[in-house]
C-alpha atoms as a PDB file:
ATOM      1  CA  UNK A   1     156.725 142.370  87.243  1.00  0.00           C
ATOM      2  CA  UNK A   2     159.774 142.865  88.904  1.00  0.00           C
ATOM      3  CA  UNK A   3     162.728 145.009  87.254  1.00  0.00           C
ATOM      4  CA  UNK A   4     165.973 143.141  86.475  1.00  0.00           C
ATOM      5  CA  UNK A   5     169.534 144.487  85.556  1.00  0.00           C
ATOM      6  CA  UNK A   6     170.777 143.579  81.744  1.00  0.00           C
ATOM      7  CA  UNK A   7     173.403 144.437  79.506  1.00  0.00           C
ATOM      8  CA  UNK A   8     173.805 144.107  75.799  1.00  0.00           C
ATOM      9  CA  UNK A   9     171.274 145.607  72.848  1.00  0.00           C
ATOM     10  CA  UNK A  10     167.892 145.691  74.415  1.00  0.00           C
ATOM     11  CA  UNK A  11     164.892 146.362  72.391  1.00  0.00           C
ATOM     12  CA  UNK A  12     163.519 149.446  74.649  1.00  0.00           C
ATOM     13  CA  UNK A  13     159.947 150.123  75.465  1.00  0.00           C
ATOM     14  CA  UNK A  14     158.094 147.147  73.542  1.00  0.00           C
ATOM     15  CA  UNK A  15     154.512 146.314  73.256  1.00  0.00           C
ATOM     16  CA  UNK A  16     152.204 144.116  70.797  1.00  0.00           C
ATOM     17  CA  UNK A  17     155.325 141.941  70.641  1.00  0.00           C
ATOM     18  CA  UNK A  18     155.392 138.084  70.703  1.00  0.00           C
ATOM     19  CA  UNK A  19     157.638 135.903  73.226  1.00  0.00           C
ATOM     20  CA  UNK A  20     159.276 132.437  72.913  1.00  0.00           C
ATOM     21  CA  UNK A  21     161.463 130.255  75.337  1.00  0.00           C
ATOM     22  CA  UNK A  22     163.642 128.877  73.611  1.00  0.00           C
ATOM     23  CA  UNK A  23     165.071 125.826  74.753  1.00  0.00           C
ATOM     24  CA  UNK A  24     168.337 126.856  75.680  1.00  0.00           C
ATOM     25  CA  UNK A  25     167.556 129.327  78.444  1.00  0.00           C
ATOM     26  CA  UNK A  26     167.008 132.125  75.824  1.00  0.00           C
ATOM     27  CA  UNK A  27     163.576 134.505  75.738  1.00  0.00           C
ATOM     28  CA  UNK A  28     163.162 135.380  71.627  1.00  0.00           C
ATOM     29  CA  UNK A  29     161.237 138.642  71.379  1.00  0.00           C
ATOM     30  CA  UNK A  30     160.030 139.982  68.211  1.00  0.00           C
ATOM     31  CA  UNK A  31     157.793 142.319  66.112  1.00  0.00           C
ATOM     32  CA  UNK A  32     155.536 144.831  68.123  1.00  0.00           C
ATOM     33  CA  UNK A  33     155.693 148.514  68.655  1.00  0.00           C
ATOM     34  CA  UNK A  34     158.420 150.570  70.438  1.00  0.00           C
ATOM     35  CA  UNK A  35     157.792 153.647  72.717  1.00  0.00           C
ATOM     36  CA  UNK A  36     160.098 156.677  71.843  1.00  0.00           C
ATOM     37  CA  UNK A  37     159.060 159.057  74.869  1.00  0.00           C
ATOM     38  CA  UNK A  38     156.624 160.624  72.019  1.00  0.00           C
ATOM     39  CA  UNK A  39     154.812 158.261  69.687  1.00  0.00           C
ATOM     40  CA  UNK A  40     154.623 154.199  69.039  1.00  0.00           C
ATOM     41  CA  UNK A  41     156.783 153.174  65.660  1.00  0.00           C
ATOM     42  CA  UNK A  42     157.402 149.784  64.580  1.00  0.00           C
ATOM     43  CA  UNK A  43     159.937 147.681  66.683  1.00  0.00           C
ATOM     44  CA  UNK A  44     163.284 147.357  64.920  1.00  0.00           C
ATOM     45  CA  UNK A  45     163.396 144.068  62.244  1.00  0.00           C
ATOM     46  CA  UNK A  46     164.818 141.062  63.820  1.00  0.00           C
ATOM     47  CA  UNK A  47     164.752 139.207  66.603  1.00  0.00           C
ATOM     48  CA  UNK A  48     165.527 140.306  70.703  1.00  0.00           C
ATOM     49  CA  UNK A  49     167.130 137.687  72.091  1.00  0.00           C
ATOM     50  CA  UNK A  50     167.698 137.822  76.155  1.00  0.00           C
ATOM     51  CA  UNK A  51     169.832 135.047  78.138  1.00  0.00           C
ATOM     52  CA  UNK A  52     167.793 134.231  81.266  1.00  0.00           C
ATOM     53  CA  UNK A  53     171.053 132.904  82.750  1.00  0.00           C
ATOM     54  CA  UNK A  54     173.728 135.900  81.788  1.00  0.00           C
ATOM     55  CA  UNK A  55     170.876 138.694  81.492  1.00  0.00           C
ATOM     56  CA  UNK A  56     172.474 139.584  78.271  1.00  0.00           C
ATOM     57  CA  UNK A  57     170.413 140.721  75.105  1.00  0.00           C
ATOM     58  CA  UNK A  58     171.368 141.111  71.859  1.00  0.00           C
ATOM     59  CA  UNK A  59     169.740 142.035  68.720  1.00  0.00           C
ATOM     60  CA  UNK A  60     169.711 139.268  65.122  1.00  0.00           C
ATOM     61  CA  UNK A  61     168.677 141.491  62.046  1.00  0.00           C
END
């Protein structure tokens, strides 16, 4: 993996999630389990969406 610089709402520490490419450029995350420093909780509802092109995520409750 390879770290990249973003902007916008991004979902954190996320695992047990599921990915899509969307067709317009976009990676959909959703569902999993977020790290807080301390324990796993459920992710936040909604969908993670990250623009390949602008590296710019935002968050659709």
């Amino acid at each position: 993996m390879t770290s990249v610089t973003s902007s916008g709402s991004a979902p954190g520490w996320i695992s047990r999630h599921r990915a899509d490419l969307l067709g317009n450029g976009v990676i959909r995350v959703r569902g999993g389990q977020c790290w807080d420093g301390e324990r796993l909780s459920p992710a936040p509802a909604g969908d993670f969406l990250f623009d390949v092109r602008t590296r710019r995520w935002s968050h659709q409750a």
